[in-house]
Protein backbone atom coordinates (compact mmCIF):
# COMPACT_ATOMS: atom_id res chain seq x y z
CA UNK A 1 120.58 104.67 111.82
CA UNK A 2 119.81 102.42 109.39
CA UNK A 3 116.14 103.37 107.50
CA UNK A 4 113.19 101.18 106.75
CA UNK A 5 111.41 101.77 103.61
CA UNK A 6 107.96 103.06 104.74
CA UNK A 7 106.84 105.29 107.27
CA UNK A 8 104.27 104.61 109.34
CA UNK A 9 101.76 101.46 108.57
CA UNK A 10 100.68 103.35 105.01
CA UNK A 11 100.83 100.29 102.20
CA UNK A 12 103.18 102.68 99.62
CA UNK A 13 103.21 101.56 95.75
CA UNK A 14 106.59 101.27 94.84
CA UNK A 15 107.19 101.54 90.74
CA UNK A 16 108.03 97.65 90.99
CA UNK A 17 104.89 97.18 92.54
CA UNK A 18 103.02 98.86 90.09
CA UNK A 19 104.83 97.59 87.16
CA UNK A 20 103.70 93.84 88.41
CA UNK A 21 100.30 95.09 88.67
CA UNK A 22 99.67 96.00 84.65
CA UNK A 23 97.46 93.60 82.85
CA UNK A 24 93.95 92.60 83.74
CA UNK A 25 94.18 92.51 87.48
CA UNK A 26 95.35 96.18 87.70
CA UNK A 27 91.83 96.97 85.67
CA UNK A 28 89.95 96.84 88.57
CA UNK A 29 88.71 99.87 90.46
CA UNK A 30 91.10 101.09 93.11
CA UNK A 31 91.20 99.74 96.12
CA UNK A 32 89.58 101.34 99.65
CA UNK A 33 90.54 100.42 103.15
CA UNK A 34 88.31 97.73 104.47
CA UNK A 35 86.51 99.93 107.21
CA UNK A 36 85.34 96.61 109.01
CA UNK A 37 87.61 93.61 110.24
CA UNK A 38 85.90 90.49 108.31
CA UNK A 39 85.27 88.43 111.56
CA UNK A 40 89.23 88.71 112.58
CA UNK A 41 89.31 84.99 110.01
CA UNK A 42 88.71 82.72 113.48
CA UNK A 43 84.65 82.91 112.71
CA UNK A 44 84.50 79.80 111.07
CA UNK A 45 86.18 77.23 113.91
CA UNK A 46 84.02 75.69 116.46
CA UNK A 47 84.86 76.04 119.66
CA UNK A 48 83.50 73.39 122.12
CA UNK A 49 83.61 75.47 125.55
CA UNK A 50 84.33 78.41 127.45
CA UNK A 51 88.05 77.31 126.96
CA UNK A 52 88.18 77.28 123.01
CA UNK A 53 85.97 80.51 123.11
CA UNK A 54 88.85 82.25 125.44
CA UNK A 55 91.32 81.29 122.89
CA UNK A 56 89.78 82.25 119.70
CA UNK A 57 88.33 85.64 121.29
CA UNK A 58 92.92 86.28 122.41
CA UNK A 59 93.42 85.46 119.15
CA UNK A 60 90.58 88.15 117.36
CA UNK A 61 91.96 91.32 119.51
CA UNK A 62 95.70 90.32 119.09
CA UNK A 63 94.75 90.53 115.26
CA UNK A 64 92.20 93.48 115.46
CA UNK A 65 95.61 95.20 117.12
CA UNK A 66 97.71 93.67 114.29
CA UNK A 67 95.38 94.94 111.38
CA UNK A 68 94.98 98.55 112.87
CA UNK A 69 99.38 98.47 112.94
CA UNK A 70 99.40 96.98 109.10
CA UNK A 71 97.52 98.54 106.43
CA UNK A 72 98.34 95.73 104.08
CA UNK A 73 96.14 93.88 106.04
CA UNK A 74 92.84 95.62 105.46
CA UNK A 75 93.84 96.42 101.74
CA UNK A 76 93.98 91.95 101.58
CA UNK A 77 90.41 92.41 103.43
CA UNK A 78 88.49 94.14 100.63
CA UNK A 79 90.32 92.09 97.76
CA UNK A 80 88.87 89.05 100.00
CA UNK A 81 85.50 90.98 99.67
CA UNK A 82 85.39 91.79 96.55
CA UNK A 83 86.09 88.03 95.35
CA UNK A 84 83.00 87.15 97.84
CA UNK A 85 86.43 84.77 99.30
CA UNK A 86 86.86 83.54 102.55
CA UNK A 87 89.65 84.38 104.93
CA UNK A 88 91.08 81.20 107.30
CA UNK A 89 93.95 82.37 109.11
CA UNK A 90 96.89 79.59 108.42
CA UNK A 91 98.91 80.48 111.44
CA UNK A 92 100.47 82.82 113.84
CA UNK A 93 103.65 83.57 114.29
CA UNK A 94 106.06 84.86 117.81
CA UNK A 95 109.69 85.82 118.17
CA UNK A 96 111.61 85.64 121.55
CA UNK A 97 115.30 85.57 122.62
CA UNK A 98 116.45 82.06 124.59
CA UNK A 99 118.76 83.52 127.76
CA UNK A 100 119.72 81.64 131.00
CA UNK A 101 119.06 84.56 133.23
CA UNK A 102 116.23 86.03 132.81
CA UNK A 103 115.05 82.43 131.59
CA UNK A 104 113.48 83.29 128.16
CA UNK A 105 112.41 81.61 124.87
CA UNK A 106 110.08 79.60 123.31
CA UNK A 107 108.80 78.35 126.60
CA UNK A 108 108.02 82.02 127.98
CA UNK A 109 104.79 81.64 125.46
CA UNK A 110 104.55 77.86 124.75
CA UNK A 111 103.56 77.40 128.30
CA UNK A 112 100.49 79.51 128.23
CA UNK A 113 99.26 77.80 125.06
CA UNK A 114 99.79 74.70 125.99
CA UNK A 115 97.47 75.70 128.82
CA UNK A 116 94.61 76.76 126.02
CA UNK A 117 95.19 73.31 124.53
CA UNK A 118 98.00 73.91 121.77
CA UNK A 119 100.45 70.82 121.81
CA UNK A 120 104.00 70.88 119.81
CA UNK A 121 103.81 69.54 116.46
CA UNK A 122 106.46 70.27 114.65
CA UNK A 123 110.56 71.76 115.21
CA UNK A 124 112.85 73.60 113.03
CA UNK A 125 116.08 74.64 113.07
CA UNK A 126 117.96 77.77 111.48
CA UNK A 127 121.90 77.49 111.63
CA UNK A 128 122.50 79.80 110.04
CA UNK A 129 120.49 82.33 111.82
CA UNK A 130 120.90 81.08 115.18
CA UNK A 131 117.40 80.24 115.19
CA UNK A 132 115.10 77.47 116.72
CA UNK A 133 111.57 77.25 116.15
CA UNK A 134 108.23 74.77 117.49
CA UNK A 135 105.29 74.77 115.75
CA UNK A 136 102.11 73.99 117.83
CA UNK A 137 98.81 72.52 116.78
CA UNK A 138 95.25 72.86 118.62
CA UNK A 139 92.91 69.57 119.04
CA UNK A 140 90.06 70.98 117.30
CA UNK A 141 90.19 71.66 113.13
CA UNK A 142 90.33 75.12 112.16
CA UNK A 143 92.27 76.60 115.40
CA UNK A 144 95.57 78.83 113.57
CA UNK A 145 98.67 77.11 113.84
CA UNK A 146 101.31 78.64 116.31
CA UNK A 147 105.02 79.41 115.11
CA UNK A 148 107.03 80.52 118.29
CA UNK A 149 110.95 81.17 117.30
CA UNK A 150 113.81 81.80 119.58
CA UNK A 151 117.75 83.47 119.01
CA UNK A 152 119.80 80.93 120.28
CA UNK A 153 121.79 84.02 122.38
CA UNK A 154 124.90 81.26 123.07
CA UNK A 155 126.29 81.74 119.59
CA UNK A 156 126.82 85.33 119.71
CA UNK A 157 130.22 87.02 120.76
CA UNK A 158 130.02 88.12 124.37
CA UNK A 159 129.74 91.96 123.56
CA UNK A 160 126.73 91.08 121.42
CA UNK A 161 125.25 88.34 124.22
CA UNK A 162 126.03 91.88 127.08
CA UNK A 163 124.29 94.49 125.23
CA UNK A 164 120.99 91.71 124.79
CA UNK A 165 120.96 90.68 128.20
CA UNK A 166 121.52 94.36 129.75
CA UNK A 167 118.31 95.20 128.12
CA UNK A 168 116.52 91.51 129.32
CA UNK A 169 117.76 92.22 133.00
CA UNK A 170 114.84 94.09 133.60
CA UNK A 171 112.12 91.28 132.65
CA UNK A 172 109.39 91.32 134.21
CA UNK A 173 108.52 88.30 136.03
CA UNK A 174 106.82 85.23 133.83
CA UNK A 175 103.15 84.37 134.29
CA UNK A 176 102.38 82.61 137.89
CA UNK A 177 101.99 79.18 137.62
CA UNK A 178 97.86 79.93 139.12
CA UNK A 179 97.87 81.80 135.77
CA UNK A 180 98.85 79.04 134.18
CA UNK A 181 96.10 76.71 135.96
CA UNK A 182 93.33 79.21 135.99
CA UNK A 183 93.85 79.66 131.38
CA UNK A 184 93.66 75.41 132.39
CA UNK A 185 90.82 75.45 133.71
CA UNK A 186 89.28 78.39 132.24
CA UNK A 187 85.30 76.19 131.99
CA UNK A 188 85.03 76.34 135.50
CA UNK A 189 85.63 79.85 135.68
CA UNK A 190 83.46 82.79 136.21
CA UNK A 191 82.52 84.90 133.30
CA UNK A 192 83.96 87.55 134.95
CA UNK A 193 87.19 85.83 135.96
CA UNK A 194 87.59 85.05 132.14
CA UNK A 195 86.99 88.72 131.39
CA UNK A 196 89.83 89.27 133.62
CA UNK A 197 92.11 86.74 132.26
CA UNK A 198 91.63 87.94 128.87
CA UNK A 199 92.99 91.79 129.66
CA UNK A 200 95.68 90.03 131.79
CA UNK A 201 96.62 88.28 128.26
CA UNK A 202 96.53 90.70 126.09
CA UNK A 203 98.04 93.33 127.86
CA UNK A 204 101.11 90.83 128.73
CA UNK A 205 101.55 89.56 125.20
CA UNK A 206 101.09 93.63 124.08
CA UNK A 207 103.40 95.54 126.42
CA UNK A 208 107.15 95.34 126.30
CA UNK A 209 108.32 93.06 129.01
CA UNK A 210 111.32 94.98 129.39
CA UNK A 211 112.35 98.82 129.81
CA UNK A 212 113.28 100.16 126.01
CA UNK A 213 115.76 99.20 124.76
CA UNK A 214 118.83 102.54 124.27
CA UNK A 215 118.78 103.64 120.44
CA UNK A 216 122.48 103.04 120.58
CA UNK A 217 121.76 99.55 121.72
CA UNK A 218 119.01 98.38 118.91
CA UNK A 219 121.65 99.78 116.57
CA UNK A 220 124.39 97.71 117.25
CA UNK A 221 122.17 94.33 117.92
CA UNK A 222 120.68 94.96 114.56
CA UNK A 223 123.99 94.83 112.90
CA UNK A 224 124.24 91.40 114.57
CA UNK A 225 121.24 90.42 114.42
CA UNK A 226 117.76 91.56 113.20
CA UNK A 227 115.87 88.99 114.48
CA UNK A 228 117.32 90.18 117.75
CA UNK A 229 116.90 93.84 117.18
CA UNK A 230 112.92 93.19 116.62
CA UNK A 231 112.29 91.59 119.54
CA UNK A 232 113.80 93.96 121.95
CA UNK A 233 112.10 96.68 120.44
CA UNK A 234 108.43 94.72 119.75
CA UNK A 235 108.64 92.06 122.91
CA UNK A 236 105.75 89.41 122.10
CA UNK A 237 103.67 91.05 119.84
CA UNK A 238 102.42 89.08 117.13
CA UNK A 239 105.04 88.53 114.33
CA UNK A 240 102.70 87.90 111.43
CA UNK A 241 99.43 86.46 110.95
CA UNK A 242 98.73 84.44 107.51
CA UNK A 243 95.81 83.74 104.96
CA UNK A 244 95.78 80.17 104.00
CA UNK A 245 95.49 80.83 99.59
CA UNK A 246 93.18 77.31 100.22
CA UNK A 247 90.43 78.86 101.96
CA UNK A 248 89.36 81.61 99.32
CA UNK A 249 87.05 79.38 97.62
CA UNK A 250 86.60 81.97 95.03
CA UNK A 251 89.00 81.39 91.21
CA UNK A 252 90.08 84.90 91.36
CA UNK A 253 91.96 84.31 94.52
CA UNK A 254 92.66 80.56 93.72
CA UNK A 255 95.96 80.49 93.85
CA UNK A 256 99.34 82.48 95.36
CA UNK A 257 99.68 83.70 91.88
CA UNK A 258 96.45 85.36 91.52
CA UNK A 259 96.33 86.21 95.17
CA UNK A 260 99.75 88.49 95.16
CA UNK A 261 98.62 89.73 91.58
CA UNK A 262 95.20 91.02 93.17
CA UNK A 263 97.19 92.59 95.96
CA UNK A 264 99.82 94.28 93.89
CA UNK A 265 96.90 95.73 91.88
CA UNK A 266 95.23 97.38 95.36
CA UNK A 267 99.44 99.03 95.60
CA UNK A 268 100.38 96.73 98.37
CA UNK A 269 104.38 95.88 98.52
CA UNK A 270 104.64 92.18 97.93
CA UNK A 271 108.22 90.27 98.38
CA UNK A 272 109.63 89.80 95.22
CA UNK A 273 109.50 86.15 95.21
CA UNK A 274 107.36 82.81 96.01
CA UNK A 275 108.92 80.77 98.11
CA UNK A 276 108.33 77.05 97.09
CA UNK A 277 107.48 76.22 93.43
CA UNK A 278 103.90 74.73 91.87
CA UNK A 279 102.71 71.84 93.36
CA UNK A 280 104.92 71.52 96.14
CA UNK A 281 103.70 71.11 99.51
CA UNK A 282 103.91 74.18 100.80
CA UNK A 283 104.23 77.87 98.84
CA UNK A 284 104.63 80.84 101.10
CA UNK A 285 105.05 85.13 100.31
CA UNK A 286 104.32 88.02 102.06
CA UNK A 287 104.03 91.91 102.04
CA UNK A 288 106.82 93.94 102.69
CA UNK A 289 106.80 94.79 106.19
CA UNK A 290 104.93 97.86 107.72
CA UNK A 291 106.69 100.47 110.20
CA UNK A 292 105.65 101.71 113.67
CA UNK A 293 106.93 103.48 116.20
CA UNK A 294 109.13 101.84 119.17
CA UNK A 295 109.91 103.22 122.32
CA UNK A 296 113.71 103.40 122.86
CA UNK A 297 115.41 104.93 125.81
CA UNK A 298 117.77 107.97 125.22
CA UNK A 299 119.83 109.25 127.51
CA UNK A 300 117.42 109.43 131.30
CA UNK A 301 114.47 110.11 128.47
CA UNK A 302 112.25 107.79 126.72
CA UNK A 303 111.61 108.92 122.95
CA UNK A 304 110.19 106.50 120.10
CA UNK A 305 111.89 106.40 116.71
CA UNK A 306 110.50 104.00 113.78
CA UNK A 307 111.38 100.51 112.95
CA UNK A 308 110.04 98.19 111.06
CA UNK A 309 107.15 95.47 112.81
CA UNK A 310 105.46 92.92 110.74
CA UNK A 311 104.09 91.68 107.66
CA UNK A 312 101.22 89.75 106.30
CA UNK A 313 101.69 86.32 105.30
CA UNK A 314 100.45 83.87 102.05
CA UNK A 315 100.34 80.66 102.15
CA UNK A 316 99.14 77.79 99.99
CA UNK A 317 99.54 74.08 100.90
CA UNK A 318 99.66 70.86 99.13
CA UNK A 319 98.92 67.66 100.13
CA UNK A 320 101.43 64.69 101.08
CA UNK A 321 100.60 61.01 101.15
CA UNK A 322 101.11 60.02 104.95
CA UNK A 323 102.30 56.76 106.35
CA UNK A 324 98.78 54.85 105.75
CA UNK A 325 99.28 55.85 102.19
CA UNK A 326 95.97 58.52 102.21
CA UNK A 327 96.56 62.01 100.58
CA UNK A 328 96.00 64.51 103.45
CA UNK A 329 97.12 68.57 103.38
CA UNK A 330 100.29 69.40 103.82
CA UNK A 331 100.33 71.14 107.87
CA UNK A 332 103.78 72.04 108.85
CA UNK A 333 106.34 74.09 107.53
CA UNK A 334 109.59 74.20 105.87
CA UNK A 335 112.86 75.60 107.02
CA UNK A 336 114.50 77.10 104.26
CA UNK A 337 110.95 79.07 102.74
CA UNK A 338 111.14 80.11 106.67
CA UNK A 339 114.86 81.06 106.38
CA UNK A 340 113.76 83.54 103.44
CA UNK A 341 110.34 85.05 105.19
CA UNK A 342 112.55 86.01 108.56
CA UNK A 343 114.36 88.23 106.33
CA UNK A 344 110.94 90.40 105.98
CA UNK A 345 111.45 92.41 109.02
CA UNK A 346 114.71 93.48 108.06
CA UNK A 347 115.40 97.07 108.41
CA UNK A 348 116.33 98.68 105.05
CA UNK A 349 119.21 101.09 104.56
């Protein structure tokens, strides 16, 4: 099986890594796990009813579950601290699998944030990887983006599209549509009807919504595909969340540069490259991606082995003269820097 390149969710300094962090920014005292979450970065939006609190309190335990998975995450918290910055979360990214029967995709999850208010904002296409992808876009400032992707299944060879949809077969069934109205009209609900609601969430968006995949099975998808691969072994777990570089506020953090520099100094894997160049409208990086253990089904037994889950994204934005001819920030995203951050997840031989 192929190998990733670190066990477990420990943020591993790689000679690379360490070599990038000489000079000035590798002065500074090492680096401890943050021991606190700092406000899971949604503190700062404000929510105008029960609805808008319901989403931003999903969004802080699907990230207080993300940041316990990925170390790199907490090691970005106390560089944040240190600097006295301030973290904004940019967006939030989701990976599904668009099949016929079951009937999965992007609109397995649009449809229940479009009920919290998201509308789509933006699409994106990937040709290459048989990828489509919506971005979505709450009413009220300072709400994360959404990025939900699909696998366009339809371009694969039909042992590929079998082996995927033996393992989909046993979907459960989608959110009712009273679900769907109740997350709707979540300020006329009880307070204890929204604590309900919120378990029902998390715990859907959490658990695998199939049975594991078979070893033998993740294997050969991966081959194929490692978008694929990821999401039969993760489901709908949170891809990646991101740190929008513009929110620090602080000069030591002020731009990507200084921002992966500070990181590789605290021994966090960084991709080698910035996607996007200075000035543009949008720069993007990431950490390497952190490994966890997935359940996979072997034989009549269900065992775990690891595989590689998500990363932590940077990202920086411009700004872009609109149609009035007024200089806003830059809010959507750009396919090819997305092309190059799918690749993060890969699984390394």
């Amino acid at each position: 099986m192929a190998r990733a390149a670190t066990k477990g969710t420990a943020a591993k300094r790689t000679p690379k890594a360490a070599e990038a962090g000489k000079g000035a920014a590798a002065k500074s005292a090492p680096i401890k796990k943050a021991t606190a979450p700092l406000g899971a970065s949604h503190r700062h939006v404000a929510a105008r009813d029960a609805r808008d609190r319901f989403t931003l309190g999903l969004f802080n335990a699907l990230w207080q579950r993300y940041r316990e998975r990925v170390s790199h995450v907490q090691a970005y918290e106390e560089v944040v601290r240190r600097a006295g910055a301030t973290f904004v979360n940019d967006h939030i990214a989701f990976r599904t699998i668009a099949a016929q029967k079951p009937a999965t995709g992007i609109s397995t999850l649009s449809r229940i944030f479009s009920a919290l208010g998201y509308a789509a904002a933006g699409c994106y296409h990937f040709p290459d990887k048989h990828l489509s992808s919506l971005h979505f876009e709450h009413p009220v400032a300072g709400f994360p983006k959404l990025f939900v992707s699909e696998l366009e299944l339809w371009h694969f060879p039909p042992q590929i599209r079998r082996t995927i949809l033996r393992t989909l077969a046993s979907h459960r069934d989608p959110l009712a549509d009273d679900v769907l109205a109740a997350l709707r009209g979540l300020n006329d609900q009880t307070d204890d009807a929204r604590r309900k609601l919120h378990v029902r969430l998390l715990r859907w968006l959490h658990e695998l919504p199939w049975d594991p995949p078979s070893r033998a099975a993740v294997e050969e998808i991966n081959a194929a595909s490692q978008f694929a691969a990821w999401v039969l072994v993760h489901g709908y777990n949170v891809n990646h969340f991101t740190a929008l570089i513009n929110s620090h506020g602080k000069e030591a953090l002020g731009d990507i540069e200084k921002t992966i520099a500070a990181l590789r100094a605290a021994g966090v894997p960084m991709k080698a490259e910035i996607e996007g160049a200075r000035g543009s409208k949008l720069r993007q990086s990431a950490t390497e991606a952190a490994v966890v253990d997935v359940p996979i089904r072997q034989g009549s037994k269900t065992g775990r082995m690891p595989w590689t889950y998500a990363y932590f994204e940077l990202a920086e934005r411009g700004e872009v003269t609109d149609a009035g001819g007024e200089r806003r920030r830059f809010e959507g995203f750009l396919g090819a820097q997305a092309t190059q951050l799918f690749e993060m997840t890969r699984v390394k031989k």
